[in-house]
Protein backbone atom coordinates (compact mmCIF):
# COMPACT_ATOMS: atom_id res chain seq x y z
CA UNK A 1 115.49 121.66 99.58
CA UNK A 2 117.23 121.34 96.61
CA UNK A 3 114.51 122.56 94.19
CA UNK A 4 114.04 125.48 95.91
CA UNK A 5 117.26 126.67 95.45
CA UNK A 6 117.51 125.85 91.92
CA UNK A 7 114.11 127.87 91.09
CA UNK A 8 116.21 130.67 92.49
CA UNK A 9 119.11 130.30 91.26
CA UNK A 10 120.57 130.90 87.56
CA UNK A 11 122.24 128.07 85.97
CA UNK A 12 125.88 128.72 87.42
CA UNK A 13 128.39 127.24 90.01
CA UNK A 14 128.52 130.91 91.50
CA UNK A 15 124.62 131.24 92.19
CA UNK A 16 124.69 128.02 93.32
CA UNK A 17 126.55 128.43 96.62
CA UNK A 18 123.83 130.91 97.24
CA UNK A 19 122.06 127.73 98.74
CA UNK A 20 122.11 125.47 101.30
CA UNK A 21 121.21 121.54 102.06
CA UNK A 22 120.89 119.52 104.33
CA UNK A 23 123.01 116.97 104.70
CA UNK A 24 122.93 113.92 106.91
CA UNK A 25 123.66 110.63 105.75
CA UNK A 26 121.66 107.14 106.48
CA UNK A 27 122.87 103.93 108.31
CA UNK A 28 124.28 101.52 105.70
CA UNK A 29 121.91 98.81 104.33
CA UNK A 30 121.99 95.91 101.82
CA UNK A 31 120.50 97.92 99.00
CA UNK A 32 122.95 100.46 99.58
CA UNK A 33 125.80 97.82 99.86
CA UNK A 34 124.35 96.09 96.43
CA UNK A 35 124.87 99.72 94.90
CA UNK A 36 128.55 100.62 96.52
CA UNK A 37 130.07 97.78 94.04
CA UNK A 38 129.02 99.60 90.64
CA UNK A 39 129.70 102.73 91.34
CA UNK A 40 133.00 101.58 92.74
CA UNK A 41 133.72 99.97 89.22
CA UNK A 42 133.03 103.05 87.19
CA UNK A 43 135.29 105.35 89.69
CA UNK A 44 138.01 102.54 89.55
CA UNK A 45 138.29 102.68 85.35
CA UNK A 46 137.83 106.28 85.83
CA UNK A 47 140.82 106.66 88.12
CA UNK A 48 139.20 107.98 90.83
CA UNK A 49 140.05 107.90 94.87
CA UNK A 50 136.96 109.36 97.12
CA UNK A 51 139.04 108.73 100.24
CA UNK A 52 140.57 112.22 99.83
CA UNK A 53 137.27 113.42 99.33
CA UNK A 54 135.74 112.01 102.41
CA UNK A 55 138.76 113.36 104.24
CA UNK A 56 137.98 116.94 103.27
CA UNK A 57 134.18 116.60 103.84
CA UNK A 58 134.16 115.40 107.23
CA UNK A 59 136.13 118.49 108.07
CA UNK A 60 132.95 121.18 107.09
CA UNK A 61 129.32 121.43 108.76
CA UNK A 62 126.55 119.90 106.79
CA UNK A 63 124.92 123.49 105.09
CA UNK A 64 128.67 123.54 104.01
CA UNK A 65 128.75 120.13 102.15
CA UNK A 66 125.11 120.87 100.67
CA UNK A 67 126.77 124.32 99.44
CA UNK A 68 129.83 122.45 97.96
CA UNK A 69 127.40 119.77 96.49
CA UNK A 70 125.63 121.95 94.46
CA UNK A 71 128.56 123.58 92.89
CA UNK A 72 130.18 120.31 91.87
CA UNK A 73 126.96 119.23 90.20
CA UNK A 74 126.88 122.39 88.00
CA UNK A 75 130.27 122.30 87.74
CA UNK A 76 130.82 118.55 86.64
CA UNK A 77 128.06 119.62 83.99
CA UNK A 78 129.46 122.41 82.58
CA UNK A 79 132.80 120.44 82.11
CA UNK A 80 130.70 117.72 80.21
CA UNK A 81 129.27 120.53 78.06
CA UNK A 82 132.44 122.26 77.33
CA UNK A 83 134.17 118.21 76.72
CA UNK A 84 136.75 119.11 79.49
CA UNK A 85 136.19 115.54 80.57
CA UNK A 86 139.54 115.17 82.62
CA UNK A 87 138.16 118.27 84.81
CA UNK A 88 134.72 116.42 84.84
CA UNK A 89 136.62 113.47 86.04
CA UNK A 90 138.12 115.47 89.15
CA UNK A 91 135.47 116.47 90.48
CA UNK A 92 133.56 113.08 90.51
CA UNK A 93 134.97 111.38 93.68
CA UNK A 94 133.60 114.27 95.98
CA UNK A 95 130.31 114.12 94.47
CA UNK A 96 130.37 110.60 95.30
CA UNK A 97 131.38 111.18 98.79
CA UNK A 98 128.81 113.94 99.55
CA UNK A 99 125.51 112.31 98.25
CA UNK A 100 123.49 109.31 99.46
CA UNK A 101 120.45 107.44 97.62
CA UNK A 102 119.80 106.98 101.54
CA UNK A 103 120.09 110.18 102.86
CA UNK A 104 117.99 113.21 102.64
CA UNK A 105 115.91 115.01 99.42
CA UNK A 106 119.02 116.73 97.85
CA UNK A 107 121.56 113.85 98.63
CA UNK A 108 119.45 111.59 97.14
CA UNK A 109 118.87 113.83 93.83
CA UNK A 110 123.13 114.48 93.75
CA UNK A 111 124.01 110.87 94.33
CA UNK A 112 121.26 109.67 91.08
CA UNK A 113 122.31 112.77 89.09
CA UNK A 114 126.69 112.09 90.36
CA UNK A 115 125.83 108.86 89.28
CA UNK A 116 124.40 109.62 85.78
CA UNK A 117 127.63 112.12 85.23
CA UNK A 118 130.12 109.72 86.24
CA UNK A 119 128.61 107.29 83.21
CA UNK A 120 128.78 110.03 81.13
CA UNK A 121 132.14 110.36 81.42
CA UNK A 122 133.08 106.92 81.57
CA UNK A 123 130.88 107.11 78.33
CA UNK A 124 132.83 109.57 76.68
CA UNK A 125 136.08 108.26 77.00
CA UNK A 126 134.73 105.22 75.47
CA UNK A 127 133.14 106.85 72.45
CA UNK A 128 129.91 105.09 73.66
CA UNK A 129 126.43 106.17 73.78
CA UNK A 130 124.23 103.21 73.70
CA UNK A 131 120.41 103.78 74.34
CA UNK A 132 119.55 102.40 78.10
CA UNK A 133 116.52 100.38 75.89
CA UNK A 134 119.35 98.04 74.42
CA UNK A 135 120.76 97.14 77.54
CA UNK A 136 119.07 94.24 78.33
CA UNK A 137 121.07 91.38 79.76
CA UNK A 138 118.53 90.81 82.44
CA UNK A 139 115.75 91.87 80.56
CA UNK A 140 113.06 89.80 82.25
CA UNK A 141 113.73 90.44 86.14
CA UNK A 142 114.60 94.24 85.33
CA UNK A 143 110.86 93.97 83.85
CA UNK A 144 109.81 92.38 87.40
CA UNK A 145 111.95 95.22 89.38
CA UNK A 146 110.42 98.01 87.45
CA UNK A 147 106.81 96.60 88.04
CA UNK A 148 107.19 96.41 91.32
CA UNK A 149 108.91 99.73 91.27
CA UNK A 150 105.32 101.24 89.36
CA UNK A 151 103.39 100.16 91.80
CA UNK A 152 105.07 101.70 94.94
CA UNK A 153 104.93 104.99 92.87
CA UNK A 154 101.13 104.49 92.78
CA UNK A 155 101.07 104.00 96.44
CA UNK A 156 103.51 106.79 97.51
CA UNK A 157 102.13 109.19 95.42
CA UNK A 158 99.27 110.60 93.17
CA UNK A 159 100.99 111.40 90.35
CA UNK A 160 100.16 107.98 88.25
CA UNK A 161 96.85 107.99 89.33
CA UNK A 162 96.24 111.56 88.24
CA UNK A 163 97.33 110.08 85.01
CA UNK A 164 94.87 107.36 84.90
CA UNK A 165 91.91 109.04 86.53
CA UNK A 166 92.36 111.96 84.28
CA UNK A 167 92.50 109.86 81.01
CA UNK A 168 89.68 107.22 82.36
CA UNK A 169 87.34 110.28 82.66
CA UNK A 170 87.73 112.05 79.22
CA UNK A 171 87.62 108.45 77.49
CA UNK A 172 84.20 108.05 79.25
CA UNK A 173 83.31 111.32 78.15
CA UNK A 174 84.38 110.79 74.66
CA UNK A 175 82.78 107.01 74.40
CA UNK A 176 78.82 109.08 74.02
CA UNK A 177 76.71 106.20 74.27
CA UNK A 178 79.08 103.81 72.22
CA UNK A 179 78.98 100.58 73.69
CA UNK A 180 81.99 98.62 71.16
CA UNK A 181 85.44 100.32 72.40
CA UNK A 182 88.68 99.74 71.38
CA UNK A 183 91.71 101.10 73.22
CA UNK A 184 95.40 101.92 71.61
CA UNK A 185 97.85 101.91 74.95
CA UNK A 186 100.96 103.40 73.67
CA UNK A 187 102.98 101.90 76.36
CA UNK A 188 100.51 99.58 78.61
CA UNK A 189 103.10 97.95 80.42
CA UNK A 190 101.37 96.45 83.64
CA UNK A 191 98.06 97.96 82.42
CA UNK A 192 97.19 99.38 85.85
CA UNK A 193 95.00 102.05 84.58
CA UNK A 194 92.52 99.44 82.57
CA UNK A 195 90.60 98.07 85.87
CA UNK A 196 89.39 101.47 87.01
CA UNK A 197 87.67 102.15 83.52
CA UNK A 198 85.99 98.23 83.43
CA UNK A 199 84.70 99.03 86.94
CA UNK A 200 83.06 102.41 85.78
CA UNK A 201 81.66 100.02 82.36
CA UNK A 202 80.51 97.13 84.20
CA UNK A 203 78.48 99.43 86.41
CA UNK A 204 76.82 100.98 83.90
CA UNK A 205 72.68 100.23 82.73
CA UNK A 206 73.91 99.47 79.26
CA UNK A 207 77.12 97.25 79.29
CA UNK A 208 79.80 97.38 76.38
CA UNK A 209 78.67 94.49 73.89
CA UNK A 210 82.19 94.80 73.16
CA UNK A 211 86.06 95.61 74.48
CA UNK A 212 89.33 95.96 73.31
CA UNK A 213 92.81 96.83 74.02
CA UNK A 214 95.47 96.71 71.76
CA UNK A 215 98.83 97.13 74.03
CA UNK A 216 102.27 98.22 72.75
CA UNK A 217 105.47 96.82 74.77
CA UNK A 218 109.01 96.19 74.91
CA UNK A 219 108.60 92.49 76.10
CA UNK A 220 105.61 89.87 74.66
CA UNK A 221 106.45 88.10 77.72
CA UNK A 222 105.15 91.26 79.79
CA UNK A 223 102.68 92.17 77.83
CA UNK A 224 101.41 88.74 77.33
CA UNK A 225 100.88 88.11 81.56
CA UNK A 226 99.76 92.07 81.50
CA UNK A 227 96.93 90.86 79.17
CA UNK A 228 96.02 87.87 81.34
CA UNK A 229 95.36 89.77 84.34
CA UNK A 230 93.09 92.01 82.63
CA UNK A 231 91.20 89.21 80.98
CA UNK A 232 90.56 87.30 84.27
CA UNK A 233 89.70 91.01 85.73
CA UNK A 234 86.96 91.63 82.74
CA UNK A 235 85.91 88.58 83.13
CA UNK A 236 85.08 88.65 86.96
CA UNK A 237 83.13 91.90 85.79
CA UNK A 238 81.05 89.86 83.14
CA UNK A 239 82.66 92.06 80.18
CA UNK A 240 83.07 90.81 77.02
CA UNK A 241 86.98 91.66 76.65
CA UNK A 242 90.13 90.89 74.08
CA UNK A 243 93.78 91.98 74.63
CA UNK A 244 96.19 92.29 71.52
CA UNK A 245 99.46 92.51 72.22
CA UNK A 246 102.09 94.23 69.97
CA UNK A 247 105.90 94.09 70.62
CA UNK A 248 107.67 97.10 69.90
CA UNK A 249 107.58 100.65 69.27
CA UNK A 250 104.40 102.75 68.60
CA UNK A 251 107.12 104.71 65.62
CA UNK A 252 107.93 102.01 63.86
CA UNK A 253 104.66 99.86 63.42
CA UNK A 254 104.05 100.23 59.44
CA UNK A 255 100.49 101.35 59.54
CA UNK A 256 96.94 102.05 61.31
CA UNK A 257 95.65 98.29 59.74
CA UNK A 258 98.67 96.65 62.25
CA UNK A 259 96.62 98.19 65.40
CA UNK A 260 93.21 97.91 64.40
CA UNK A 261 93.35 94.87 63.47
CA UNK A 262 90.97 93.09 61.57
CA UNK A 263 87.94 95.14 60.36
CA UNK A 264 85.51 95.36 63.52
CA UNK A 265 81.97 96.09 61.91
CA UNK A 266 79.37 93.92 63.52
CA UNK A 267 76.63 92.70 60.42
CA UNK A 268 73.76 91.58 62.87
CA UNK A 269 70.65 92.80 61.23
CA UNK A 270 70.00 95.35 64.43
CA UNK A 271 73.95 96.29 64.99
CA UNK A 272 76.05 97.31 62.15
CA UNK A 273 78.16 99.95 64.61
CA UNK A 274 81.55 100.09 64.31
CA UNK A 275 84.38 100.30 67.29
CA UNK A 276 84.72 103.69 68.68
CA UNK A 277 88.63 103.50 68.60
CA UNK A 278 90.64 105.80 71.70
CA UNK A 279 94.52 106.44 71.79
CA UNK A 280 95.91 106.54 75.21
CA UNK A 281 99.66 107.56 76.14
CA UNK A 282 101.61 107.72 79.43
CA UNK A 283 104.74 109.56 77.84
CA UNK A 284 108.46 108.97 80.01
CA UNK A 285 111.79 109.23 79.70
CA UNK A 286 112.15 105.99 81.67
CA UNK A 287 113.33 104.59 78.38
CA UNK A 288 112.73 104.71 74.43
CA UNK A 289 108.84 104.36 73.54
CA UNK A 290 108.37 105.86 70.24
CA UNK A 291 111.18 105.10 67.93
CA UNK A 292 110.40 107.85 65.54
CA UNK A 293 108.56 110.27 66.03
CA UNK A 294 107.59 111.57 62.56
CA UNK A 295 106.33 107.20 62.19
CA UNK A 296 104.42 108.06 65.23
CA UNK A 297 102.76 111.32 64.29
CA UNK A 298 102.07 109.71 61.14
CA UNK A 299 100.08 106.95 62.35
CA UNK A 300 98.10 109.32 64.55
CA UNK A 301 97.17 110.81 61.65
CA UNK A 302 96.18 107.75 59.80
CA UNK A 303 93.99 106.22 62.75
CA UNK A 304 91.98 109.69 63.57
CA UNK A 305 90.91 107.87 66.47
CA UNK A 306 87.57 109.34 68.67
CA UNK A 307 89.94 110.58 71.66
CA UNK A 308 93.68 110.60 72.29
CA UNK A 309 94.65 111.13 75.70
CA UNK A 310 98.24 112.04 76.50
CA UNK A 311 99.70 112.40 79.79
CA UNK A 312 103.46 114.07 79.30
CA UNK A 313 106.33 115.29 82.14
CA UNK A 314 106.91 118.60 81.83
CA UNK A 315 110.37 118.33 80.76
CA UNK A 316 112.30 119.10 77.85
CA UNK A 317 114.83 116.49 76.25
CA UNK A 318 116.04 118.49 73.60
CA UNK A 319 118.43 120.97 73.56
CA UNK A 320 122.32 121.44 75.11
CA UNK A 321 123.48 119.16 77.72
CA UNK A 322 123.79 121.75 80.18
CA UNK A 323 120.32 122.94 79.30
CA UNK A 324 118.45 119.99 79.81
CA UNK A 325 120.57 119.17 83.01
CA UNK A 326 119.96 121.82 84.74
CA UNK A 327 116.10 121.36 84.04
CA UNK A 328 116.34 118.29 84.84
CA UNK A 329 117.72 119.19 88.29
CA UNK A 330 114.97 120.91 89.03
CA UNK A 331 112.40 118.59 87.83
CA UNK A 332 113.83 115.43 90.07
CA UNK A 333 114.36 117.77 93.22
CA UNK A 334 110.71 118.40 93.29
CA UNK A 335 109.83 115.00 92.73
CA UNK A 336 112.27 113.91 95.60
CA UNK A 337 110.87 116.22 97.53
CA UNK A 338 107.38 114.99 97.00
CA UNK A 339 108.52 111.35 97.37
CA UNK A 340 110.05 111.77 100.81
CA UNK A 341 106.85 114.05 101.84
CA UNK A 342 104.59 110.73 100.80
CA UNK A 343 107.23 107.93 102.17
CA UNK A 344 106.99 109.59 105.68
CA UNK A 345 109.25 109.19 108.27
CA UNK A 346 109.61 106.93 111.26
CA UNK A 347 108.98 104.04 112.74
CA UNK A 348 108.03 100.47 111.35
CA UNK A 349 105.69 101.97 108.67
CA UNK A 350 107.84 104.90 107.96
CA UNK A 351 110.95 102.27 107.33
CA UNK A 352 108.87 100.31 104.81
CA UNK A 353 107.46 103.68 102.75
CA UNK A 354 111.10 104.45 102.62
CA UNK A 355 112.26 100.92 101.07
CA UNK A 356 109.31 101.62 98.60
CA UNK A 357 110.52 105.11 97.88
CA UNK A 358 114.07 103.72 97.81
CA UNK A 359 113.22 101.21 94.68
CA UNK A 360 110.74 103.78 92.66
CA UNK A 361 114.23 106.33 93.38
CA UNK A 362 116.41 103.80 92.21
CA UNK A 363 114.28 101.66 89.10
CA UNK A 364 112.34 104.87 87.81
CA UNK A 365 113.76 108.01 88.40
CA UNK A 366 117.35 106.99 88.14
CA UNK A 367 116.84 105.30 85.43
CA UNK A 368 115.56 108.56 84.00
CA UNK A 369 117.92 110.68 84.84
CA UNK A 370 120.70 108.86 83.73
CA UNK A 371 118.65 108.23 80.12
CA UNK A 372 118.65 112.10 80.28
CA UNK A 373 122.10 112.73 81.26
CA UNK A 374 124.60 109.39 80.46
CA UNK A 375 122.75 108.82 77.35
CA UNK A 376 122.07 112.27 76.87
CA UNK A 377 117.90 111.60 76.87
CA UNK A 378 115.76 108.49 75.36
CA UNK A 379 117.60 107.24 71.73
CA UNK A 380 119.43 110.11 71.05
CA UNK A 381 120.16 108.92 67.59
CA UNK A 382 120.70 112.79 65.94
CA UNK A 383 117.16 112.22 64.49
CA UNK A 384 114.68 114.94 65.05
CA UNK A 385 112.40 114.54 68.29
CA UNK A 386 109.24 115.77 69.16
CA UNK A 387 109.51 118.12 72.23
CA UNK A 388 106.21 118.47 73.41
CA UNK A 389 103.61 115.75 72.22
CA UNK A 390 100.19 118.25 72.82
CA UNK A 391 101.52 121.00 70.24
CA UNK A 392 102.79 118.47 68.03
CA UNK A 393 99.15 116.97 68.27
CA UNK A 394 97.52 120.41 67.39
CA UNK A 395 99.59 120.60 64.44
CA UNK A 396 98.90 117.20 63.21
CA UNK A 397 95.20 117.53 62.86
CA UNK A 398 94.07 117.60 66.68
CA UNK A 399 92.15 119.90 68.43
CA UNK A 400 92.05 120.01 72.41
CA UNK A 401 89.13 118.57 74.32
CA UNK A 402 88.87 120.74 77.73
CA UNK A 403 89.37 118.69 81.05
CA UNK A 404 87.40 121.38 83.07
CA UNK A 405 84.76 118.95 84.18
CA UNK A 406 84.16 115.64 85.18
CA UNK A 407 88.23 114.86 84.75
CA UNK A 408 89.13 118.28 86.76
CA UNK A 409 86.81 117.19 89.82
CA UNK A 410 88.77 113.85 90.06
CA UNK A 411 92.06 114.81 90.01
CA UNK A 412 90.68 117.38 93.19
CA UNK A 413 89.08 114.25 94.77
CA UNK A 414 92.10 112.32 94.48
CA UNK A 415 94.52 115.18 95.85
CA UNK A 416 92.08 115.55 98.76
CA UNK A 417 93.09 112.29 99.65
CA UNK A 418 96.77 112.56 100.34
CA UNK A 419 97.09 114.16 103.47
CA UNK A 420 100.39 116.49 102.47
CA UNK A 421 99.26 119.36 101.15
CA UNK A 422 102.64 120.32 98.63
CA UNK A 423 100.88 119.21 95.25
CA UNK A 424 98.83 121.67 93.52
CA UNK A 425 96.14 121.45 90.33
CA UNK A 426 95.85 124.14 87.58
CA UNK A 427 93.76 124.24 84.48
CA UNK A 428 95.30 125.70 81.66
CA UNK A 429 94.51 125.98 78.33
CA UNK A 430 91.99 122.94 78.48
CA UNK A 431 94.96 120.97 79.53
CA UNK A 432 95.60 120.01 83.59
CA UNK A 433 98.69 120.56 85.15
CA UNK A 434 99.76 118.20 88.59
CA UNK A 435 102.87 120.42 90.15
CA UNK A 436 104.73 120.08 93.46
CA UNK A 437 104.58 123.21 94.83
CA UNK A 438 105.60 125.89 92.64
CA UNK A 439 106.63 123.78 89.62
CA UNK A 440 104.60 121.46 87.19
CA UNK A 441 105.56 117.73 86.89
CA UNK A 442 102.82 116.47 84.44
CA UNK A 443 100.80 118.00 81.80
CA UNK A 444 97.60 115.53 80.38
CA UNK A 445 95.32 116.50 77.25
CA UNK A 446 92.86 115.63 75.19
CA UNK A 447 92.55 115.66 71.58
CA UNK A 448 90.17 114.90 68.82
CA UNK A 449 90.42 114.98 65.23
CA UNK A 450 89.48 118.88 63.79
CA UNK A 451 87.02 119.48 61.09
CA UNK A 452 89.28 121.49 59.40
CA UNK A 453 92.53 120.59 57.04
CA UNK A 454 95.46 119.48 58.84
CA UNK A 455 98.01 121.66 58.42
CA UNK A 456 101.43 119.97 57.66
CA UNK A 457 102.98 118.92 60.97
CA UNK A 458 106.62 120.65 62.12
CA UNK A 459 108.82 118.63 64.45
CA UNK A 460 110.67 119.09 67.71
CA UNK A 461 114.20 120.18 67.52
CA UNK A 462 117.10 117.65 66.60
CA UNK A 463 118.98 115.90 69.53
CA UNK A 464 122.77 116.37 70.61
């Protein structure tokens, strides 16, 4: 597979034809038909001609396609990085002609990554770098195709659950008998997570007198039905429950009073507890989330909630372009990998786990990788970024809460439940890492506010 080879291999076309793929491409089908049109479009203003391409491939044995493959990937980069965008250009209709978002692992990582490069050029020539979060023309059914996308990732594999499991424990753990909670969701969007934890509260002796969610979103109209279906959920629990939703970005909401809302001190002679406030995040590159990041750090400063739970990929979005692609290479090979490991393969069942894979490939991933490479990562505006959310955290004030116990022995119970065997769990640092194989994919902490002086909070680096 493809990550394999790129764990071994240095970031250069040489090393790469030290490795082989596999290379067999799928029987056509509508989705693939729907996507032949676009890509034709950008190849057409780009000049380009696949059919001698094609030619050429059909003339070498599959290891030697994967082999070429490679090398055009890393070599279309480094052209990008060195703005040799006619050479770039050249090598684009091969690419095209090798990889398949139908075929196997490393075809399907080439044709989302050939994809992303051949926007990037197009994108250069134009003088155009527009954020993929302002491209909204069909905002509301992309919205619909991306929900439905979310929740064939939480069926084909464990990686958003680990993320909600994980967070759902430590915000029990955190809560200590507090019975009024409030929740900050940094990005709720379908709010998936939020059933699990009213299950665990409505089963408890003492119910919550009192629950919250305050939910930050691109889209009121998304976040308005998101907060419907958790209402009618609460309420089929018998929990008290109110959703507040807030349209737009966590970095550019003026202050903590905007998400608390109004104060929340209950006078009853017996009661005069206040909410016990937790910050959750599900950090992506699937688009922009923040806005800026020194607004958001700033307001996590300013709420000091109880708990802040952070779930981040382990991937960098700072740094050169041929940097971050080649990480980023690595990163989506191992989650195709794990992706065709959970779709299966084979018969009626294994056709429909590989549709679902198919749209979480196409309306997640791709979408990420061509937000990392096209766009050159989420709003790369020349502002400075944070790189990774858990040391920025530490420096703002936070110190870790360990996910050794209760949250650890989830995440195991919910691994033992998938019957492929390729993900593994490590604990590190109080944090807990989910990997495929030999390389982590996310990273999710805890943090609570330090007794001691904050000392003055350093960035991430700044974005080209």
């Amino acid at each position: 597979m493809l990550q394999g080879v790129l764990s071994r291999a240095p970031a250069t076309t040489d090393a790469a034809a030290a490795a082989a793929m596999k290379a067999k491409r799928a029987p056509t089908s509508p989705d693939e038909e729907e996507e032949r049109p676009a890509r034709g479009k950008r190849q057409q203003v780009l000049g380009l001609n696949p059919a001698s391409a094609a030619a050429s491939a059909e003339e070498d044995g599959p290891e030697t396609r994967g082999l070429r493959l490679l090398s055009l990937l890393l070599r279309c980069a480094e052209a990008v990085a060195m703005d040799q965008l006619p050479e770039a250009r050249e090598l684009l209709p091969e690419i095209a002609e090798l990889a398949s978002p139908f075929g196997s692992s490393p075809e399907r990582v080439a044709a989302y990554f050939g994809d992303a490069l051949c926007a990037r050029v197009l994108s250069s020539y134009l003088g155009a770098y527009s954020p993929l979060a302002q491209l909204r023309p069909v905002a509301a059914a992309q919205s619909r195709r991306v929900a439905g996308a979310f929740q064939a990732y939480n069926a084909l594999s464990p990686l958003v659950k680990f993320s909600h499991f994980t967070a759902n424990q430590a915000i029990l753990q955190a809560l200590d008998g507090a019975d009024r909670l409030h929740v900050v969701d940094l990005d709720i969007m379908q709010g998936l997570q939020w059933p699990g934890l009213f299950h665990i509260l409505a089963s408890r002796p003492r119910r919550p007198r009192s629950l919250r969610i305050t939910g930050l979103g691109a889209s009121l109209d998304v976040l308005e039905a998101t907060g419907r279906r958790l209402a009618d959920f609460a309420a089929s629990l018998g929990l008290p429950f109110e959703f507040c939703p807030i349209e737009g970005k966590i970095g550019h909401v003026p202050d903590a009073a905007a998400l608390l809302g109004p104060r929340r001190q209950y006078q009853q002679q017996e009661d005069k507890e206040e909410e016990t406030t937790v910050v959750h995040w599900m950090h992506h590159c699937l688009y922009d989330v923040t806005g800026s990041d020194v607004g958001t750090v700033r307001l996590l400063r300013a709420l000091r909630p109880k708990l802040i739970t952070i779930v981040e990929q382990d991937l960098g979005h700072s740094g050169d372009f041929l940097g971050r692609f080649v990480e980023a290479l690595h990163y989506y090979s191992a989650l195709f990998d794990a992706l065709g490991d959970g779709a299966g393969a084979g018969g009626v069942e294994g056709e429909a786990s590989g549709a679902e894979r198919h749209a979480v490939e196409r309306q997640l991933l791709g979408a990420e990788i061509r937000n990392i490479v096209a766009v050159g990562g989420p709003k790369r505006t020349g502002e400075v970024r944070v790189e990774r959310w858990g040391d920025e955290l530490r420096r703002a004030g936070f110190r870790p809460v360990s996910l050794a116990g209760s949250p650890a022995t989830q995440a195991r119970l919910l691994l033992g439940m998938y019957p492929w065997k390729g993900y593994t769990l490590v604990e590190e640092e109080a944090c807990l890492k989910l990997g495929w194989k030999d390389l982590s994919l996310l990273t999710a902490s805890a943090w609570e506010p330090s007794d001691d002086d904050a000392p003055t909070p350093r960035h991430g680096s700044q974005e080209t």
